[in-house]
Protein backbone atom coordinates (compact mmCIF):
# COMPACT_ATOMS: atom_id res chain seq x y z
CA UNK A 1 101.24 -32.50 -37.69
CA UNK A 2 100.67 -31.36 -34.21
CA UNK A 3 99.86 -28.07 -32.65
CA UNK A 4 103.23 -27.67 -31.42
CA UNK A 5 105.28 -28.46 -34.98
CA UNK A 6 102.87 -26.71 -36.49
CA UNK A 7 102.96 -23.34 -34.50
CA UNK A 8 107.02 -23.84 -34.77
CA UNK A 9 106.74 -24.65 -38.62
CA UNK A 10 109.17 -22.07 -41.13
CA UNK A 11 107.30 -22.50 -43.81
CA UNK A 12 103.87 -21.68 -42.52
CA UNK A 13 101.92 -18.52 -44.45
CA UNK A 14 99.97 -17.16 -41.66
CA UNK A 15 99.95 -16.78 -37.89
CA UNK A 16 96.68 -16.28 -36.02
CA UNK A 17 97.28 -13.12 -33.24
CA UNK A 18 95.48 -11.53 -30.68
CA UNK A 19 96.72 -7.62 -30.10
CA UNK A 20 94.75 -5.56 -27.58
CA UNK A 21 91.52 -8.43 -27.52
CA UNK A 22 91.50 -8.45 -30.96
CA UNK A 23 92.25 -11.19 -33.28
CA UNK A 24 94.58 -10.83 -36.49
CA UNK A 25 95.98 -12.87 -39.06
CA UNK A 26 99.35 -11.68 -40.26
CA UNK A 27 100.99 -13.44 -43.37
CA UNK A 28 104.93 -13.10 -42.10
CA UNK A 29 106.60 -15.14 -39.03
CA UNK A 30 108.27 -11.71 -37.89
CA UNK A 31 106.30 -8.50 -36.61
CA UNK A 32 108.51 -5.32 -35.79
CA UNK A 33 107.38 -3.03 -32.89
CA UNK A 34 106.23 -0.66 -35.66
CA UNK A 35 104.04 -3.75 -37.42
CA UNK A 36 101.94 -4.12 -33.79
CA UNK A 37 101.31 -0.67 -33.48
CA UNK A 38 99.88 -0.04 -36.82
CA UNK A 39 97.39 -3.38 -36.62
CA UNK A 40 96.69 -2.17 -32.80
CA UNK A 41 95.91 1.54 -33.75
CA UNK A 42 94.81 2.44 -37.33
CA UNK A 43 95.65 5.86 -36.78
CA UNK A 44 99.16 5.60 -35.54
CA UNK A 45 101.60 8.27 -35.91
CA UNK A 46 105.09 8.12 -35.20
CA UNK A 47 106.26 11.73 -33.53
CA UNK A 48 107.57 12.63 -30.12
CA UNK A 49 104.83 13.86 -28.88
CA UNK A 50 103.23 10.36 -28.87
CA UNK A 51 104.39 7.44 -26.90
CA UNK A 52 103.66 3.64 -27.90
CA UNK A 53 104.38 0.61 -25.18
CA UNK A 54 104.04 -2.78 -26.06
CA UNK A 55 104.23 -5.93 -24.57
CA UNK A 56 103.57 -9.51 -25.47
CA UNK A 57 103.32 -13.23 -23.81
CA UNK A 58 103.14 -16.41 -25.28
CA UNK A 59 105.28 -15.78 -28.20
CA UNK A 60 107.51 -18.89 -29.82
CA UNK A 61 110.78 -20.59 -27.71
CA UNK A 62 113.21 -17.69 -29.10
CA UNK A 63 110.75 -14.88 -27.37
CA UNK A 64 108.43 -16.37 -25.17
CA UNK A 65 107.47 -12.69 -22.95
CA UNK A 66 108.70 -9.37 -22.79
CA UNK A 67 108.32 -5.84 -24.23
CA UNK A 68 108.96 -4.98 -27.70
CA UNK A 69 110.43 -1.39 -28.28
CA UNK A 70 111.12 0.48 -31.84
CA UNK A 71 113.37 -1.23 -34.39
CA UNK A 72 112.89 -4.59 -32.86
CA UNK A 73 110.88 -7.23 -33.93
CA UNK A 74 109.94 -11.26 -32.34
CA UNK A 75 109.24 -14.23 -33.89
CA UNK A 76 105.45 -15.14 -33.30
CA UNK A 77 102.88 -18.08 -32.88
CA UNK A 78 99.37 -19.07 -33.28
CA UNK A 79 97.81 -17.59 -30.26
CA UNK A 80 100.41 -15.00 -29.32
CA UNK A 81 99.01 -12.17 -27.41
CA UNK A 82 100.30 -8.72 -27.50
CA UNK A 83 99.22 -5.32 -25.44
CA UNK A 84 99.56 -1.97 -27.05
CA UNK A 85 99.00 1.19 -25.42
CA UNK A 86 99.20 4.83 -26.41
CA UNK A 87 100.07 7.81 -24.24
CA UNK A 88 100.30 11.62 -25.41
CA UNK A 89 103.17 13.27 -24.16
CA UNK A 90 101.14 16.57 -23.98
C-alpha cells in the first residue's frame, strides 16, 4: 500500500500528528477543535476569560489548511501539523 492510500485509508486505527512541535498519535480519523486543545495544553479550560486559536496545514483532500474554531472538527493524516495558542482575556 502506498503512503498516499494509506494516509487516505477509512479503516486505519491511528494517525501520527504533530500539534505545537510535538508529536501525537490519536486513535480516531476526526479531531474536534476541543480534541487539539486538550492534547496541545494539558491544563485547558474552557471559560471566557480564556481564548484558544488553532490552525492546521497539511491535513487530508477534504481539509487540506485552515483554522479550526469550537464545535468543528477535520479529517486528519499522518503528518498533519496543527498550531495551538492560548491568550488570557485578562
Amino acid at each position: 500500500m502506498n503512503i498516499e492510500a494509506e494516509e487516505t485509508n477509512p479503516e486505519r486505527r491511528t494517525f501520527e500528528i504533530v500539534i505545537n512541535g510535538e508529536p501525537h498519535i490519536v486513535p480516531q480519523r476526526r479531531l474536534a477543535f476541543e480534541d487539539v486543545v486538550r492534547l496541545a495544553f494539558e491544563d485547558a479550560i474552557f471559560n471566557d476569560d480564556i481564548v484558544y486559536t488553532v490552525t492546521y496545514k497539511r491535513g487530508p483532500e477534504q481539509n487540506r489548511q485552515g483554522s479550526l474554531v469550537a464545535g468543528v472538527a477535520v479529517f486528519v493524516n499522518n503528518g498533519m501539523i496543527f498550531n495551538a495558542k492560548r491568550t488570557d482575556k485578562s
